[in-house]
Protein backbone atom coordinates (compact mmCIF):
# COMPACT_ATOMS: atom_id res chain seq x y z
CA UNK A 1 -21.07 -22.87 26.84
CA UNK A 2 -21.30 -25.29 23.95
CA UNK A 3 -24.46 -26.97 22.21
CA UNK A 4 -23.94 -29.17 18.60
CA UNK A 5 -24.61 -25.97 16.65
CA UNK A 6 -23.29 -22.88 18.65
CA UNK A 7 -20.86 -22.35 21.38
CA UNK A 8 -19.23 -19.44 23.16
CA UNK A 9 -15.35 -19.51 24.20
CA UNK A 10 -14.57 -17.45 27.26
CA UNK A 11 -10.66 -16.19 27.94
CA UNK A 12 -10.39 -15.92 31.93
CA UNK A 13 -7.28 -13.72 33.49
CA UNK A 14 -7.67 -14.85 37.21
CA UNK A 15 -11.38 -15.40 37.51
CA UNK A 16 -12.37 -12.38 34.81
CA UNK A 17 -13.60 -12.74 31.79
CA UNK A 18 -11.40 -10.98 29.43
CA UNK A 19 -12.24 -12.13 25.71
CA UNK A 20 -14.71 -14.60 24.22
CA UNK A 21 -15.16 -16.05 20.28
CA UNK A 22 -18.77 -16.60 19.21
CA UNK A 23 -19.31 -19.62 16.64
CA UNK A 24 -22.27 -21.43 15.12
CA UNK A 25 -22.40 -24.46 12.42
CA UNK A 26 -24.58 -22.57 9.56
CA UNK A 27 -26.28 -25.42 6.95
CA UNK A 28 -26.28 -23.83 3.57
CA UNK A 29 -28.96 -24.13 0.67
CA UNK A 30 -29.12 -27.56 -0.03
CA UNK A 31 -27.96 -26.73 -3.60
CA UNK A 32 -24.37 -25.68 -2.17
CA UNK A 33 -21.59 -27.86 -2.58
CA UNK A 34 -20.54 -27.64 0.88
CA UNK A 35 -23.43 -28.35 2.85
CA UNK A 36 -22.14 -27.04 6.47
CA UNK A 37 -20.33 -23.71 7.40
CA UNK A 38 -18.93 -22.08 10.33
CA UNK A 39 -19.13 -18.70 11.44
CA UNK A 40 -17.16 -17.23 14.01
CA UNK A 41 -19.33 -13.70 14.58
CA UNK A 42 -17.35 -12.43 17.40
CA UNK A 43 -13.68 -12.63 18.58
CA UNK A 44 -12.95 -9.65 21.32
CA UNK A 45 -10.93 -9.67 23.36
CA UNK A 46 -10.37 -6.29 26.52
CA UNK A 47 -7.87 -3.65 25.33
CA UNK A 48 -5.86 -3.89 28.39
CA UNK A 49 -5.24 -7.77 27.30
CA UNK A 50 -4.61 -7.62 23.83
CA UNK A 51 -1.09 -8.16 21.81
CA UNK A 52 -0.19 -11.28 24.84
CA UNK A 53 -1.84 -13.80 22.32
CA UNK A 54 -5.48 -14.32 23.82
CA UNK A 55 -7.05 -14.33 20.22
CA UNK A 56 -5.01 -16.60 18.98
CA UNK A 57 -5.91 -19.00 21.45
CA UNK A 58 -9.31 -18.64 21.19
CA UNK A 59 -9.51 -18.73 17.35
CA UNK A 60 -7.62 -22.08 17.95
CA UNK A 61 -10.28 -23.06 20.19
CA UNK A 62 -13.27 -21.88 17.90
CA UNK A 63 -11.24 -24.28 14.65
CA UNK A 64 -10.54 -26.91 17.10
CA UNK A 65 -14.81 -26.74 18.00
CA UNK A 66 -15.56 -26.76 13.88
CA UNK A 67 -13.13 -29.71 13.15
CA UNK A 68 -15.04 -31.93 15.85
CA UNK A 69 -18.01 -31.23 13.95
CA UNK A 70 -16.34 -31.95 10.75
CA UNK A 71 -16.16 -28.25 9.58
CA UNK A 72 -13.97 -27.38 7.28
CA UNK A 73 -14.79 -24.22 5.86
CA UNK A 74 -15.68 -21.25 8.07
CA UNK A 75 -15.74 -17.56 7.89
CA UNK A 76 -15.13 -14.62 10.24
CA UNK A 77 -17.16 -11.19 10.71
CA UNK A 78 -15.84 -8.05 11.36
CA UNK A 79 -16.24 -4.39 10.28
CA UNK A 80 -14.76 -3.29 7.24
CA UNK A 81 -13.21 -0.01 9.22
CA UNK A 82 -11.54 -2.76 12.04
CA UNK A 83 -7.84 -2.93 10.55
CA UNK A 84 -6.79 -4.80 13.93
CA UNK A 85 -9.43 -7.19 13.47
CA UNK A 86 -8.09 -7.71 9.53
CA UNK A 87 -4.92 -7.89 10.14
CA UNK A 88 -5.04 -10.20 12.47
């Protein structure tokens, strides 16, 4: 599901749906340097499928979606307690 400003990135494991990533193109204050942002404000993926390198693929999927839009700069959202999320 994908629109010029927003999309979100499904991970299937025959037929189920077993992670997504979230993103959006964000413009900033026009007094910013950088005029357009992305956020990615969720990347989960099911316990039972993590560590076999779903994220990975769909944060490569969620850069590959800013750098058609000419994004360079994006940022990702997670809770400060999440040390999986962080460390990944």
């Amino acid at each position: 599901m994908e629109s010029d400003s927003s999309a979100t990135i499904i991970a299937l494991v025959d037929d189920e749906i077993v992670g997504y990533a979230s993103v959006a193109v964000r413009e900033q204050p026009r007094f910013y340097r950088v005029k357009r942002v992305g956020a990615i404000s969720g990347l989960m993926v099911a316990k039972e499928h993590r560590r076999k390198g779903i994220a990975t693929r769909l944060l490569a999927q969620a850069k590959d979606y800013f750098r058609r839009r000419s994004i360079r700069f994006y940022t990702v959202y997670t809770a400060a307690a999440n040390q999986a999320a962080i460390s990944f």
